[in-house]
Protein backbone atom coordinates (compact mmCIF):
# COMPACT_ATOMS: atom_id res chain seq x y z
CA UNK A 1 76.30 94.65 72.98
CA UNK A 2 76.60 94.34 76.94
CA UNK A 3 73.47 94.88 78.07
CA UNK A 4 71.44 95.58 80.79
CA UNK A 5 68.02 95.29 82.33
CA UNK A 6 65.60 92.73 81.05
CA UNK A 7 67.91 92.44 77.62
CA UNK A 8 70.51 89.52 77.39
CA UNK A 9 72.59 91.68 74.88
CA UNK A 10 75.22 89.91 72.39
CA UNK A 11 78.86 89.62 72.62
CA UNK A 12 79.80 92.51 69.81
CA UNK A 13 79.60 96.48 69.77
CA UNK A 14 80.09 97.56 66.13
CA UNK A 15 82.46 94.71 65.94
CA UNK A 16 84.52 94.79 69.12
CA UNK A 17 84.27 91.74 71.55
CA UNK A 18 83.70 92.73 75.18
CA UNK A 19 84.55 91.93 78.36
CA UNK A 20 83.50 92.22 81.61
CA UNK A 21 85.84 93.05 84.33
CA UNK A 22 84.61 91.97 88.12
CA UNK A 23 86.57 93.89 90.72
CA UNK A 24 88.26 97.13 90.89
CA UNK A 25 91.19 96.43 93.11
CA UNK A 26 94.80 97.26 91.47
CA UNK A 27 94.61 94.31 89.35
CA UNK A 28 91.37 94.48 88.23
CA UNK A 29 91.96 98.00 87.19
CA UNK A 30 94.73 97.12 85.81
CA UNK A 31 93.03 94.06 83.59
CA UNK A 32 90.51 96.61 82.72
CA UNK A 33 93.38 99.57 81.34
CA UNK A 34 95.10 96.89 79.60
CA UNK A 35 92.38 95.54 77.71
CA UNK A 36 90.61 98.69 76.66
CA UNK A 37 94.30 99.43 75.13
CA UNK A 38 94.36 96.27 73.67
CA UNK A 39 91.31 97.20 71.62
CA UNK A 40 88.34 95.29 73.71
CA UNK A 41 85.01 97.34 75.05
CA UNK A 42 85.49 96.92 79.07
CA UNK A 43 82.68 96.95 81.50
CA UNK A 44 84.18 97.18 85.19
CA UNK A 45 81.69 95.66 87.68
CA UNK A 46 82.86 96.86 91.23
CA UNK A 47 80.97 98.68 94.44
CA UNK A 48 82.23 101.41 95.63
CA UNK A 49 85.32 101.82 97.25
CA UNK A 50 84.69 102.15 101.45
CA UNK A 51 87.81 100.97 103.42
CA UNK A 52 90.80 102.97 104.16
CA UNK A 53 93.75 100.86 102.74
CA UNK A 54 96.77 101.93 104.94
CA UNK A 55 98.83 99.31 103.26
CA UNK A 56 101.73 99.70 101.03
CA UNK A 57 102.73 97.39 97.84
CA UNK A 58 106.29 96.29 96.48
CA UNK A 59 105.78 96.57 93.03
CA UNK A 60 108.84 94.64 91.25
CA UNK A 61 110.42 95.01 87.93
CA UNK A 62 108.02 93.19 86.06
CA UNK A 63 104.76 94.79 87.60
CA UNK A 64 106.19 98.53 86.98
CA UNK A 65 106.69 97.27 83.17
CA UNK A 66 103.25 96.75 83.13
CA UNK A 67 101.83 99.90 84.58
CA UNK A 68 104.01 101.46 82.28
CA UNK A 69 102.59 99.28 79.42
CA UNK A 70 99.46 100.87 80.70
CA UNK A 71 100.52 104.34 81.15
CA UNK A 72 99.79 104.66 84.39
CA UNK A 73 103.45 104.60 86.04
CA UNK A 74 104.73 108.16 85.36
CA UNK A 75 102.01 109.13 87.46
CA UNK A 76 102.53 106.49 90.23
CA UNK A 77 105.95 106.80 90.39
CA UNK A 78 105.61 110.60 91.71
CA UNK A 79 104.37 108.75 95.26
CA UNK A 80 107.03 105.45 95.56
CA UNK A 81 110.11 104.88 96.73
CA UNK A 82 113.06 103.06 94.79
CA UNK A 83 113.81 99.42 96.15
CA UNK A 84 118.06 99.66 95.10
CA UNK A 85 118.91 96.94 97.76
CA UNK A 86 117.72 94.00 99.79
CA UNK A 87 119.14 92.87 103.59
CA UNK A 88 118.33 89.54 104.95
CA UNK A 89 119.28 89.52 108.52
CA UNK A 90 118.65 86.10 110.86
CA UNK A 91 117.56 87.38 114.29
CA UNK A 92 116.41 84.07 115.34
CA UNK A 93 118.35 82.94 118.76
CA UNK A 94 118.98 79.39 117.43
CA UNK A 95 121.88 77.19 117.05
CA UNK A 96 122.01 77.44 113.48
CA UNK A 97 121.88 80.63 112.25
CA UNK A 98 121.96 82.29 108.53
CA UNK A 99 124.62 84.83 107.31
CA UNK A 100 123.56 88.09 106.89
CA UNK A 101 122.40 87.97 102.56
CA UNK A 102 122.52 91.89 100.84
CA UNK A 103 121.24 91.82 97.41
CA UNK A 104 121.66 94.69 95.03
CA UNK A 105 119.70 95.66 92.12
CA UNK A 106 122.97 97.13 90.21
CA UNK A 107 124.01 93.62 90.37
CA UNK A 108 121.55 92.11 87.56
CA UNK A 109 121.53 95.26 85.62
CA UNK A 110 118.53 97.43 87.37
CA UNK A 111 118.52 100.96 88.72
CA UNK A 112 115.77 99.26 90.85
CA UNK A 113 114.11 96.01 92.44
CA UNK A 114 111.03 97.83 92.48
CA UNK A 115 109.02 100.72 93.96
CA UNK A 116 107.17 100.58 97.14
CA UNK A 117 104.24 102.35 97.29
CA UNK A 118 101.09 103.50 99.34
CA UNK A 119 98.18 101.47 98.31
CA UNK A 120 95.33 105.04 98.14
CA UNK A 121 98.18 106.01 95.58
CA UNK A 122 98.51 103.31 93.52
CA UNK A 123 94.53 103.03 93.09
CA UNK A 124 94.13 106.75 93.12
CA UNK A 125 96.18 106.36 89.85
CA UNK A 126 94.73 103.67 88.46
CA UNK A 127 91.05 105.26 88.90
CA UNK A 128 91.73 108.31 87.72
CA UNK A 129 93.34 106.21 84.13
CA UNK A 130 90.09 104.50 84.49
CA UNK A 131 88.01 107.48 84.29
CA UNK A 132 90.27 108.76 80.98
CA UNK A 133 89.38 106.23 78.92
CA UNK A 134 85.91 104.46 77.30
CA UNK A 135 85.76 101.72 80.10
CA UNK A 136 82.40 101.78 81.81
CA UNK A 137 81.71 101.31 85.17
CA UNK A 138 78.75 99.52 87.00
CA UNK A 139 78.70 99.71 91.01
CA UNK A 140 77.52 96.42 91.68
CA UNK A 141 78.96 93.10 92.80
CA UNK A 142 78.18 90.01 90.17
CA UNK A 143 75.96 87.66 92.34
CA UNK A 144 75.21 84.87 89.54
CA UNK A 145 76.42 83.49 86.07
CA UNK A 146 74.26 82.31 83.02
CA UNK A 147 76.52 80.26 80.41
CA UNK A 148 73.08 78.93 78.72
CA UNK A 149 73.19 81.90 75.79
CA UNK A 150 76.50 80.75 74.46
CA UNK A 151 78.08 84.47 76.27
CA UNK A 152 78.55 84.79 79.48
CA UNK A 153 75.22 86.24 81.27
CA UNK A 154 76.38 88.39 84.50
CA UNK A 155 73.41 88.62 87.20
CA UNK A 156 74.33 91.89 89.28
CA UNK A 157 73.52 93.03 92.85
CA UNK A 158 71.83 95.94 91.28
CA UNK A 159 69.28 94.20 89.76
CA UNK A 160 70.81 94.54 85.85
CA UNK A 161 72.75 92.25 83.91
CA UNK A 162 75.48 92.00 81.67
CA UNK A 163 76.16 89.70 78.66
CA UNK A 164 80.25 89.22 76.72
CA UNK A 165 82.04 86.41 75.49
CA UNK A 166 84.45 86.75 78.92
CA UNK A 167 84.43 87.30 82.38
CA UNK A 168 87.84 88.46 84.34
CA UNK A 169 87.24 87.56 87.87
CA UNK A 170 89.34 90.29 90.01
CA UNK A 171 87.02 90.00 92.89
CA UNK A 172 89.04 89.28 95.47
CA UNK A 173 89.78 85.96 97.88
CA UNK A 174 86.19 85.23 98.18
CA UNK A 175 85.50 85.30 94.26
CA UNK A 176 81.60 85.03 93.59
CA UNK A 177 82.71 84.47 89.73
CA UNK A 178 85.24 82.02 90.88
CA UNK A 179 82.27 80.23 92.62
CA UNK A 180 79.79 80.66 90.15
CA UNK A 181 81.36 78.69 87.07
CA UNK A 182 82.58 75.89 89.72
CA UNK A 183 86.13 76.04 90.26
CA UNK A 184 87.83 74.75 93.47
CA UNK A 185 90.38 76.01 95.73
CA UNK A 186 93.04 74.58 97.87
CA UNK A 187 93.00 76.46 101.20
CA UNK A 188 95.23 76.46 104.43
CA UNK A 189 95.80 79.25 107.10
CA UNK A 190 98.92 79.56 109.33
CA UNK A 191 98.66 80.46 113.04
CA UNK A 192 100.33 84.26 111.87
CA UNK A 193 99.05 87.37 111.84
CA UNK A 194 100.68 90.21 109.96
CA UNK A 195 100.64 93.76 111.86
CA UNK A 196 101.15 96.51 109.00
CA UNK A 197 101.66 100.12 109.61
CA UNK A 198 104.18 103.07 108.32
CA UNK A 199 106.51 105.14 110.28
CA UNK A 200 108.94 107.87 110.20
CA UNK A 201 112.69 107.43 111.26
CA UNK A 202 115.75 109.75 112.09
CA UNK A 203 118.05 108.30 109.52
CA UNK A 204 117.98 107.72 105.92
CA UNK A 205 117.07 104.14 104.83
CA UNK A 206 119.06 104.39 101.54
CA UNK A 207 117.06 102.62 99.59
CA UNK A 208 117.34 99.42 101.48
CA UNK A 209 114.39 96.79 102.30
CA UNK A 210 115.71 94.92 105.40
CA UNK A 211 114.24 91.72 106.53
CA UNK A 212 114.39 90.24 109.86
CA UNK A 213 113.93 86.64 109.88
CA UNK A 214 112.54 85.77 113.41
CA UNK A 215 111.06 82.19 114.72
CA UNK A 216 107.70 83.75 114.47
CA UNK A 217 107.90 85.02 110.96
CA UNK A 218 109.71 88.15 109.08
CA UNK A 219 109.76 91.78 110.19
CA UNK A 220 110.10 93.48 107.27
CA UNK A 221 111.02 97.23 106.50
CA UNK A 222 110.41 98.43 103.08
CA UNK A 223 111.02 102.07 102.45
CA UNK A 224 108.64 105.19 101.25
CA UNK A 225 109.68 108.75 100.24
CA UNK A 226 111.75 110.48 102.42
CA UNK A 227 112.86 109.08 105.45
CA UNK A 228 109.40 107.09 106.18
CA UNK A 229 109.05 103.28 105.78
CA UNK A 230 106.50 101.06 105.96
CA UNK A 231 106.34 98.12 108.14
CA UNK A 232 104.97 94.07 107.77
CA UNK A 233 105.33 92.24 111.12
CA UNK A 234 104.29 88.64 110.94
CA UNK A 235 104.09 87.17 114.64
CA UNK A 236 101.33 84.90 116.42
CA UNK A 237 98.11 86.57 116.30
CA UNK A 238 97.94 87.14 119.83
CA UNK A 239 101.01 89.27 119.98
CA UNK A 240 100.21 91.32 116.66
CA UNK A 241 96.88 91.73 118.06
CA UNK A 242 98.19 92.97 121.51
CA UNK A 243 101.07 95.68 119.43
CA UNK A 244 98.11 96.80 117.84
CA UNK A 245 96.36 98.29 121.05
CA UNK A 246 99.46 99.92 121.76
CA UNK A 247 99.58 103.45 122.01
CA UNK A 248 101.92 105.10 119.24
CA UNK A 249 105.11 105.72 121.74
CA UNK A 250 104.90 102.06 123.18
CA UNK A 251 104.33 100.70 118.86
CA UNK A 252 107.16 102.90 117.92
CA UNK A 253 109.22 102.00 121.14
CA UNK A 254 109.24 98.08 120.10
CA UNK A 255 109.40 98.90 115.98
CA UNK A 256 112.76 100.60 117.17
CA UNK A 257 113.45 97.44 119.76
CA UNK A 258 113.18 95.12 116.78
CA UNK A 259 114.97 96.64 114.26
CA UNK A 260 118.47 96.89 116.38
CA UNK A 261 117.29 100.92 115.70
CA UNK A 262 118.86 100.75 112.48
CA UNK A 263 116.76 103.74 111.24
CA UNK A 264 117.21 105.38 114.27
CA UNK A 265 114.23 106.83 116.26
CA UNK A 266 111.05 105.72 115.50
CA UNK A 267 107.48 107.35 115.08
CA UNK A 268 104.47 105.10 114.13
CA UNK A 269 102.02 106.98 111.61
CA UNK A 270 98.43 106.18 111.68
CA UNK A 271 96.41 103.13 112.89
CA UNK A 272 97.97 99.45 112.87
CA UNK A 273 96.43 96.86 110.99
CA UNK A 274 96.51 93.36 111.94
CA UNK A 275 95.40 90.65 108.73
CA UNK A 276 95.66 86.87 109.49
CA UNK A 277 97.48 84.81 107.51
CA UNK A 278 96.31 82.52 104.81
CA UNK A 279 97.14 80.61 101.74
CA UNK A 280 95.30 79.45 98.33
CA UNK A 281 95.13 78.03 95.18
CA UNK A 282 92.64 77.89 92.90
CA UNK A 283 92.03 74.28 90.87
CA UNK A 284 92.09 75.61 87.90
CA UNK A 285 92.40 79.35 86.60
CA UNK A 286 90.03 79.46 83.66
CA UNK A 287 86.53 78.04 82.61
CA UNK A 288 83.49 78.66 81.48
CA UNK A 289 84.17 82.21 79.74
CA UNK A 290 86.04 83.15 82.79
CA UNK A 291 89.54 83.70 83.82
CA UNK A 292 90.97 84.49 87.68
CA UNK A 293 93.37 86.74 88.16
CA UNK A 294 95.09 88.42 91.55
CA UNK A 295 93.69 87.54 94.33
CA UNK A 296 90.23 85.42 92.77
CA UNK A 297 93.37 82.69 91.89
CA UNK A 298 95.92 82.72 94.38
CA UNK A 299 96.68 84.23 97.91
CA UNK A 300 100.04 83.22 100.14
CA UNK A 301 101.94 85.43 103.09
CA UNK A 302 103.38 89.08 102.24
CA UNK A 303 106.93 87.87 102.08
CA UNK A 304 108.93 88.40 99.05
CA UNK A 305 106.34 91.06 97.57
CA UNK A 306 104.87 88.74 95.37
CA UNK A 307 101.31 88.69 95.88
CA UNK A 308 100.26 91.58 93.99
CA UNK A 309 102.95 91.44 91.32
CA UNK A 310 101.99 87.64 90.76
CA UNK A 311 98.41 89.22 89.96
CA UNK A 312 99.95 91.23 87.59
CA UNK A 313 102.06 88.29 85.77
CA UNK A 314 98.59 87.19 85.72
CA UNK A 315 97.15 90.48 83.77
CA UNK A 316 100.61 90.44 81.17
CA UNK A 317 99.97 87.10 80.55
CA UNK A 318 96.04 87.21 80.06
CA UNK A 319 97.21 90.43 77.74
CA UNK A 320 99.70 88.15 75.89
CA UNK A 321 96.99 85.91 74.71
CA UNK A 322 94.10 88.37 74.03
CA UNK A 323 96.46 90.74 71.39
CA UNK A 324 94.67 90.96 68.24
CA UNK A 325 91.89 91.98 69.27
CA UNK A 326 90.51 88.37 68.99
CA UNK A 327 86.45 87.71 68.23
CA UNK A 328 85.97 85.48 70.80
CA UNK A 329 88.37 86.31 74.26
CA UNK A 330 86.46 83.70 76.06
CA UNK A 331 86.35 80.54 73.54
CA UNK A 332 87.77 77.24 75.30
CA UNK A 333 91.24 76.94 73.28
CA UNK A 334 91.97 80.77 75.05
CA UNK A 335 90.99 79.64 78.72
CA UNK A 336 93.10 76.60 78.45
CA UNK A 337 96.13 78.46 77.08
CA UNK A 338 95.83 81.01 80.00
CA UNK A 339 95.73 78.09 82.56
CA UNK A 340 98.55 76.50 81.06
CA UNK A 341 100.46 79.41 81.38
CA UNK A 342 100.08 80.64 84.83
CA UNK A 343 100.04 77.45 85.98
CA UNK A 344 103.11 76.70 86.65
CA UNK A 345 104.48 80.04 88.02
CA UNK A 346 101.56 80.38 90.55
CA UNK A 347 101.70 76.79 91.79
CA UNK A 348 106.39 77.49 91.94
CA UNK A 349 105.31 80.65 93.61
CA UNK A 350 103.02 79.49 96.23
CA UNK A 351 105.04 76.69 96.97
CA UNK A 352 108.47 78.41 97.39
CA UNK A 353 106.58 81.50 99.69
CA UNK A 354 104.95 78.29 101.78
CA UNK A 355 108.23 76.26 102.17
CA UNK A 356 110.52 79.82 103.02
CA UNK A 357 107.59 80.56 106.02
CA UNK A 358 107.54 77.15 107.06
CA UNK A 359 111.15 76.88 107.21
CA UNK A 360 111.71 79.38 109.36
CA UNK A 361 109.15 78.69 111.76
CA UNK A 362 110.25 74.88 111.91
CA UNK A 363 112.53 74.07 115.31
CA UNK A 364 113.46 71.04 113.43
CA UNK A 365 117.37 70.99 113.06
CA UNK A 366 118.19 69.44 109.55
CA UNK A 367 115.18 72.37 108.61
CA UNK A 368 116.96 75.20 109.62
CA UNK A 369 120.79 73.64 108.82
CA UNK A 370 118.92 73.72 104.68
CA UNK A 371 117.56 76.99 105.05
CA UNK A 372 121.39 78.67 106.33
CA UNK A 373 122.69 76.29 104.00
CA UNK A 374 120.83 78.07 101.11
CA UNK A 375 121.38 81.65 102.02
CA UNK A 376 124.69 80.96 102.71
CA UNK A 377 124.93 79.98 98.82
CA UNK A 378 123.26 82.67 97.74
CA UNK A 379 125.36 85.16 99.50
CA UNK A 380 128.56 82.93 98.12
CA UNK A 381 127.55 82.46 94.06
CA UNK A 382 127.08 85.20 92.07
CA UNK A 383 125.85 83.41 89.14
CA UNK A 384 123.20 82.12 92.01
CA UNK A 385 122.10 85.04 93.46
CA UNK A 386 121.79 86.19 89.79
CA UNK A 387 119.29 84.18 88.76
CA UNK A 388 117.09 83.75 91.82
CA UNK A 389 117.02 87.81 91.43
CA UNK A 390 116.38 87.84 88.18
CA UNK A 391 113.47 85.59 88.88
CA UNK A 392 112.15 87.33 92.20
CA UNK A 393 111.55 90.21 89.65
CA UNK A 394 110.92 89.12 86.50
CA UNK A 395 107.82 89.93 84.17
CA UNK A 396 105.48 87.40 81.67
């Protein structure tokens, strides 16, 4: 059984194989809910939960399939607001500039993109699922792995350990498991910062996610219940920085500068929070009795919305290949089947979120004449626009 203490423990309770879960962000919760369902004994490993998370997440198509999969999403969906539409404006001032691109959802047979929603209420949700079901819970962080037993030996920060066949590492950017059993990452930063806060507005955002491309990066407005939407500015770090001393009148003053008022008046709600930019890759996404998932494998710029819902293509997919239950969730032929998969949609992903940021900061002119060029298609070819929406949104 998983133990704890001064006992190793084996990788069985009365028959069911068990996994250890590291991380209790959405997608580790998630991971966790799906494979308790799936028939597995789950041990979440997380500390508590400290920071205030004034973010908001996109959750596409796909990633609402999976909460409901989980039975978590008639819940969650009480706090969200409907995606039903997508504007891509060009508000750069340079010679070349991109027609104005408005997707609709209707258009590849979907009520919906997605569902944008705050981040307390998606995890709110998913804790309280958590707490309705057999999965234990450690507060701890996993500081050390032990693969001599044959399981995988968890050394926690608490001073007990754990023992299963598999370890899902949902523990963030900074992955100790990802560390521990040796895989590598491909890193890279870009000299952006993204300034993220919500806001209410006089008029009614119908649904609609607009996007500003700018030379410094995308001002994006996604909406929330009512007339409130939430905002992801991507700029130089020294002017995100400075908009984030503002006081609220001078924030919402420029919010309503930049967005051609579109919404109407203005009025920031709570504190601004500035994150810098980054990218990576992990080498691999499997090995040694231990999988990556979210953020522990993969991490790009908030434009699209598919950072969390490509750590939640990762949880289907790991869920794909552990139905059964099987005996062993952590033997080698399962870990190379799981990188296999995600492999190639994490590595497209990364890439196409990279080459769309650098694109539009580039000055270069044959850059920018492909970029128009492309949006100009998309706006042009049905069949096109089709797929590429079909794929922004798809699930495993």
């Amino acid at each position: 059984m998983v133990g704890t203490g001064s006992s190793g423990g084996s990788r069985r309770t009365g028959g069911i194989a068990e996994i250890v879960v590291a991380g209790a962000g959405p997608v580790g919760l998630a991971a966790a809910l799906l494979l308790d369902r799936l028939g597995y004994a789950i041990t979440l490993v997380a500390p508590e939960r400290t920071n205030t998370d004034g973010r908001t997440s996109a959750l596409l198509a796909g990633s609402v399939a999976l909460l409901q999969r989980i039975g978590v999403w008639q819940d969650a969906e009480k706090e969200a607001a409907p995606l039903r539409s997508l504007r891509i404006v060009d508000a750069t001032r340079r010679l070349i500039r991109a027609p104005e691109v408005l997707f609709h959802a209707a258009e590849i047979g979907l009520d919906a993109f997605g569902y944008n929603i705050p981040n307390r209420a998606l995890l709110a949700t998913l804790d309280a699922a958590v707490l309705g079901r057999t999965i234990k819970r450690r507060s701890a962080t996993v500081e050390a792995l032990d693969l001599a037993g044959g399981d995988v030996t968890a050394h926690l920060s608490d001073g007990g350990h754990l023992s299963a066949p598999l370890i899902v590492a949902a523990d963030g950017r900074r992955s100790l498991v990802r560390n521990a059993v040796g895989i590598e990452t491909l890193d890279w930063r870009y000299d952006q910062s993204a300034l993220v806060v919500n806001f209410r507005h006089s008029l009614a955002h119908d649904d609609t996610s607009t996007e500003f491309h700018a030379e410094s990066g995308p001002f994006t407005m996604v909406p929330l219940p009512g007339n409130c939407s939430s905002l992801v500015w991507m700029d130089r770090p020294a002017e995100s920085e400075a908009r984030a001393r503002l006081g609220p009148e001078a924030l919402s003053a420029e919010i309503e500068e930049r967005s051609a008022a579109i919404l109407g008046a203005v009025e920031v709600e709570g504190l601004a929070q500035v994150f810098p930019l980054a990218g990576m890759n992990a080498q691999r996404f499997a090995a040694k009795r231990a999988v990556l998932i979210g953020e522990a494998a993969h991490l790009f710029p908030p434009i699209g919305a598919q950072g969390l819902n490509l750590g939640y293509r990762d949880v289907a997919t790991l869920g794909r290949l552990l139905a059964g239950p099987l005996p062993d969730p952590g033997a080698a032929d399962v870990l190379a089947a799981y990188d296999r998969a995600r492999r190639s949609d994490i590595v497209g992903r990364t890439a196409a979120v990279d080459a769309l940021n650098r694109t539009l900061l580039s000055d270069f002119l044959p850059v920018q004449a492909a970029r128009g060029l492309g949006l100009f298609l998309l706006d042009q070819i049905p069949p096109l626009r089709r797929a590429i929406m079909r794929q922004g949104v798809g699930a495993t």
